[in-house]
C-alpha atoms as a PDB file:
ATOM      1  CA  UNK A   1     -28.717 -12.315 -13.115  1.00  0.00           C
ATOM      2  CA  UNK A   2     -27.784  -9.152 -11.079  1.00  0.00           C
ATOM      3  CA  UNK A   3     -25.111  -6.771 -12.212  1.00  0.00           C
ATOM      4  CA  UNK A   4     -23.253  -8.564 -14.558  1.00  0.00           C
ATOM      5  CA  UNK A   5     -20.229  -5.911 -15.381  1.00  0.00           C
ATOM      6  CA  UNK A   6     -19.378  -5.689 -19.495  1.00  0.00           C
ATOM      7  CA  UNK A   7     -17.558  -3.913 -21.855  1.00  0.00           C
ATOM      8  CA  UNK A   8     -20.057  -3.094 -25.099  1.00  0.00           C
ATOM      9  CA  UNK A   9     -18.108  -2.103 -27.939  1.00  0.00           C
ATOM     10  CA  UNK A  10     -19.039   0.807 -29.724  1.00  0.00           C
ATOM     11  CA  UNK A  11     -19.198   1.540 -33.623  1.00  0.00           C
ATOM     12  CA  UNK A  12     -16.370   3.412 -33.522  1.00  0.00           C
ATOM     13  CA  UNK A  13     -14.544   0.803 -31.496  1.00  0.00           C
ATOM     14  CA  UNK A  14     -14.358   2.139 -27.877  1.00  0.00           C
ATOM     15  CA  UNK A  15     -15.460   0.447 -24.918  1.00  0.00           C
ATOM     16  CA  UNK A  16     -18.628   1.495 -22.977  1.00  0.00           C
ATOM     17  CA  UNK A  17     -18.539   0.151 -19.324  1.00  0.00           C
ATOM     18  CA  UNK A  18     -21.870  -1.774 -18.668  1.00  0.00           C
ATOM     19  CA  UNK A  19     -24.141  -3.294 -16.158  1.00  0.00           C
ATOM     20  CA  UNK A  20     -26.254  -6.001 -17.028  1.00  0.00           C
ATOM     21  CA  UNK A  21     -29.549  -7.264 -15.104  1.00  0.00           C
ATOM     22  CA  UNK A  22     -31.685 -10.294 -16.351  1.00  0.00           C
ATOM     23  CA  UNK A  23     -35.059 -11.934 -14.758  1.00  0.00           C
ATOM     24  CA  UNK A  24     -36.841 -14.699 -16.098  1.00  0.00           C
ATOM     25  CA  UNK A  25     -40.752 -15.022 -15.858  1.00  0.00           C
ATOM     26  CA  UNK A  26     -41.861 -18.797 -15.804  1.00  0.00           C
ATOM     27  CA  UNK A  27     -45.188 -19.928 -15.771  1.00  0.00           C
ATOM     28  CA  UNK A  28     -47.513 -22.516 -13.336  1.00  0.00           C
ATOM     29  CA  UNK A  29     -45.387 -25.419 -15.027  1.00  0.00           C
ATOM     30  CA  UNK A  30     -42.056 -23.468 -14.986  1.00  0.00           C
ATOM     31  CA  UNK A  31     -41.783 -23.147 -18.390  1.00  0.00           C
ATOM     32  CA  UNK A  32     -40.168 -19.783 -19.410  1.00  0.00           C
ATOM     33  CA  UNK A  33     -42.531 -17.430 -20.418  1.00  0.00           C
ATOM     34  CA  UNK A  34     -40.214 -14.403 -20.615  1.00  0.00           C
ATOM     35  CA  UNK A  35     -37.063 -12.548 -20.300  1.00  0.00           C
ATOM     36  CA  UNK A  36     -36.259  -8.884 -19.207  1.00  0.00           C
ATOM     37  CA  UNK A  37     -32.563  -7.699 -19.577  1.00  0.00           C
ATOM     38  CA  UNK A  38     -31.730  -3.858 -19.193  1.00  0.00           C
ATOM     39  CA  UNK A  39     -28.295  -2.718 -19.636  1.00  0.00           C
ATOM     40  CA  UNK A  40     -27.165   0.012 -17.782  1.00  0.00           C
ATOM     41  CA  UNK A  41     -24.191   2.569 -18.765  1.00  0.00           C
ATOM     42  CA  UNK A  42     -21.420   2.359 -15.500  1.00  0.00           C
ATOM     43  CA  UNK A  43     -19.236   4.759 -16.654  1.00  0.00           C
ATOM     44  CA  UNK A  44     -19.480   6.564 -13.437  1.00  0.00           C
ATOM     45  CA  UNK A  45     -19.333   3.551 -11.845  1.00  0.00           C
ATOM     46  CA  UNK A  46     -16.797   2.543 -12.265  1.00  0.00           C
ATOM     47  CA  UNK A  47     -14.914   5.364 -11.497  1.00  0.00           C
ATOM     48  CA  UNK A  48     -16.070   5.175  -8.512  1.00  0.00           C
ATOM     49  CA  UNK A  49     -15.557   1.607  -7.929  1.00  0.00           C
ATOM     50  CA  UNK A  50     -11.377   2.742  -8.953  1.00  0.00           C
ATOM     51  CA  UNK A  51     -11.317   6.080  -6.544  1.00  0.00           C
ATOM     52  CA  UNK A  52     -12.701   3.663  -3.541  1.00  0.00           C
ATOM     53  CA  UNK A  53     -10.260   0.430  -4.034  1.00  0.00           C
ATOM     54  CA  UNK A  54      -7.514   3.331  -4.351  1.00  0.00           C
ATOM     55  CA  UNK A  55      -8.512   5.045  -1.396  1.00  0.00           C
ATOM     56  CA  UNK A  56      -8.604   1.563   0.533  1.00  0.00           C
ATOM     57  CA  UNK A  57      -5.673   1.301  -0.984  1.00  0.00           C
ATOM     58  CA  UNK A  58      -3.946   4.616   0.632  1.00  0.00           C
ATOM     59  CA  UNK A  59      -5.674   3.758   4.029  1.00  0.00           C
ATOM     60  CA  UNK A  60      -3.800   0.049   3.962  1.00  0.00           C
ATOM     61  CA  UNK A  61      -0.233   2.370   3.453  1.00  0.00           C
ATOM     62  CA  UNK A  62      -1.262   4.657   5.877  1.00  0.00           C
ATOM     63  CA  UNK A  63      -2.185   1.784   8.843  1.00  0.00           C
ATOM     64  CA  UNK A  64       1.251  -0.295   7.946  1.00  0.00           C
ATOM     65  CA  UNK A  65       2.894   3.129   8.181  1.00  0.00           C
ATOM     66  CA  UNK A  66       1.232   3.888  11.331  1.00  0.00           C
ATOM     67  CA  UNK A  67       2.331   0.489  12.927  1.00  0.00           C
ATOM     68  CA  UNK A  68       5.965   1.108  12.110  1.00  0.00           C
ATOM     69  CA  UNK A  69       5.688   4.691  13.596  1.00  0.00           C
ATOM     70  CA  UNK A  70       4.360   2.586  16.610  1.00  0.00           C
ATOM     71  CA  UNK A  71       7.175  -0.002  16.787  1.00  0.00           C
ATOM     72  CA  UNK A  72      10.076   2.734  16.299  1.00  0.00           C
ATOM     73  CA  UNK A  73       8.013   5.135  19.467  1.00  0.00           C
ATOM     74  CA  UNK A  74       8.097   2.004  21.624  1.00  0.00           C
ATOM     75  CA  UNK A  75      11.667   0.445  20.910  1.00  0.00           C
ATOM     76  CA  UNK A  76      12.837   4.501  21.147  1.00  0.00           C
ATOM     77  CA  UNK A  77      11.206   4.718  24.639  1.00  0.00           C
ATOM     78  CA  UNK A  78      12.454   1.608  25.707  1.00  0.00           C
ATOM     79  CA  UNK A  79      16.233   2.061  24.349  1.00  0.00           C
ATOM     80  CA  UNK A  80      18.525   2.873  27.367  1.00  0.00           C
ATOM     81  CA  UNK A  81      21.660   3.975  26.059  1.00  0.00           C
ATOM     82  CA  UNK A  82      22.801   6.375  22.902  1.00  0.00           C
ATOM     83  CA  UNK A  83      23.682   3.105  21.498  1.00  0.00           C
ATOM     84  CA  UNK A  84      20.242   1.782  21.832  1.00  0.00           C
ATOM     85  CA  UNK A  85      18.812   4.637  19.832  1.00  0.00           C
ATOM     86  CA  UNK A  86      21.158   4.584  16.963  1.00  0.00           C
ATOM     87  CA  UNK A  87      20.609   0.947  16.994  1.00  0.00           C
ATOM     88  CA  UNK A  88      17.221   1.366  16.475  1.00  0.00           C
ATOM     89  CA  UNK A  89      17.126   4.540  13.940  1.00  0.00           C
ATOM     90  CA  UNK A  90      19.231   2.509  11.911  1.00  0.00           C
ATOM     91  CA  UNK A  91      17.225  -0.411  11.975  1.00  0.00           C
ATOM     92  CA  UNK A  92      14.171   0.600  11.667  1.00  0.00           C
ATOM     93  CA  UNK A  93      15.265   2.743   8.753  1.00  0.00           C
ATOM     94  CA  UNK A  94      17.385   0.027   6.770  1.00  0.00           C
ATOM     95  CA  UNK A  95      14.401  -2.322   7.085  1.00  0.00           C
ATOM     96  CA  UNK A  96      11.683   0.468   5.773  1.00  0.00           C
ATOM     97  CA  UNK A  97      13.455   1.279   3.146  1.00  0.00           C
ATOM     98  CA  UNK A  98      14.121  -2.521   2.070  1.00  0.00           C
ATOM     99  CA  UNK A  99      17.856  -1.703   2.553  1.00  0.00           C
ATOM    100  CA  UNK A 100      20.630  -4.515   2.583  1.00  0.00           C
ATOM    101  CA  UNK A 101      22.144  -1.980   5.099  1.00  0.00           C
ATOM    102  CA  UNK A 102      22.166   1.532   6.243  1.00  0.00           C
ATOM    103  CA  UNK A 103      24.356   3.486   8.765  1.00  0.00           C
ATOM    104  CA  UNK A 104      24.024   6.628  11.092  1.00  0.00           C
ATOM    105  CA  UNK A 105      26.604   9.717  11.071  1.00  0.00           C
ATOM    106  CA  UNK A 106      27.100  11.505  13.730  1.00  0.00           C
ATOM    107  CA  UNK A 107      29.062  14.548  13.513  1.00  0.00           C
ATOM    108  CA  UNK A 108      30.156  16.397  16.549  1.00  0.00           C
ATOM    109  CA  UNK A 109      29.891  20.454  16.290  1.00  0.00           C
ATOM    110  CA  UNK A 110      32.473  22.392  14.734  1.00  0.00           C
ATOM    111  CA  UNK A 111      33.562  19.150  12.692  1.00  0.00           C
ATOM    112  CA  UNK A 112      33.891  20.473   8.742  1.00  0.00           C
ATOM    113  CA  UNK A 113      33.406  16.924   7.275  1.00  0.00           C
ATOM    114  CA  UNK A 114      31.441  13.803   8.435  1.00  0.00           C
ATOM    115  CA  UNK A 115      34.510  11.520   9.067  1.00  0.00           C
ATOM    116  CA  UNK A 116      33.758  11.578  13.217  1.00  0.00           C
ATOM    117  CA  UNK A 117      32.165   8.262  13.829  1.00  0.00           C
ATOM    118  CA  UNK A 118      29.322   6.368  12.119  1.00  0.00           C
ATOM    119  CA  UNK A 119      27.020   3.475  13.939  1.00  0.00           C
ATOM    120  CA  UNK A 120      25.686   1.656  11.126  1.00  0.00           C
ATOM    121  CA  UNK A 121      24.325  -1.762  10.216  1.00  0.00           C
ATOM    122  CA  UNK A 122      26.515  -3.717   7.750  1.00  0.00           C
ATOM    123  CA  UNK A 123      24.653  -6.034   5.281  1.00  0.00           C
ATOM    124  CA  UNK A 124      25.650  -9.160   7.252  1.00  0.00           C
ATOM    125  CA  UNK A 125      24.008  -7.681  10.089  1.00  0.00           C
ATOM    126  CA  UNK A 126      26.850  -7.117  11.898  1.00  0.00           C
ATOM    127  CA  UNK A 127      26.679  -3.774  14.033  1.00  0.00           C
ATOM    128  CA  UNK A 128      29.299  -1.429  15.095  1.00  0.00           C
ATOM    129  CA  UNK A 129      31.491   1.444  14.127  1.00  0.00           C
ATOM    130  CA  UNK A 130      33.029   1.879  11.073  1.00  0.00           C
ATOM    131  CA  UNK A 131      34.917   5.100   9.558  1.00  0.00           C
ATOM    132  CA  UNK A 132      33.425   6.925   6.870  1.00  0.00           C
END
């Protein structure tokens, strides 16, 4: 056996992480003549085994994250119109954020409030311009 992972229990009843390694001697006839386990302590081990899978783990988010940064670049360089853009912001936002729907203000200068005109995605998926 290589590297069998194991909790041992301890007197006072905490867990100490564990590695255990097992060979078997046999002789001419196969017969087992003996057998040599050592147990290691993997504390450390296993800390380290946690810190990698959770950095893996943060490089997976950050790849996905960099694809959708990718998608939004290309549909923003190949949107032709204002509509086109808004389309997209809104779009690409509702469905990164696992939104039913989303919408986009724009506000012109000057305006006090944000009642000018809003492009926004309703949760039907209908697009167009509703009042805020």
């Amino acid at each position: 056996m290589r590297e069998i992972a194991l909790d041992v229990v301890r007197v006072d009843g905490s867990l100490l992480p564990c590695l255990l390694n097992a060979v078997e001697l046999r002789d001419e006839s196969g017969a087992p003549v003996l057998m040599r386990a050592t147990l290691f302590e993997a504390t450390a081990r296993r800390r380290y085994e946690r810190e990698l899978l959770a950095a893996q783990r943060m490089a997976e988010e950050s790849e996905a994250r960099s694809r959708v940064v990718q998608r939004v670049v290309s549909d923003l360089a190949a949107a032709t119109t204002v509509e086109d853009v808004a389309t997209v912001i809104v779009e690409r936002s509702r469905a990164a954020m696992r939104a039913s729907g989303a919408a986009l203000v724009l506000v012109e200068e000057g305006d006090p409030g944000i009642r000018n005109r809003c492009r926004g995605c309703a949760p039907s998926g209908r697009r167009g311009c509703r009042p805020s």
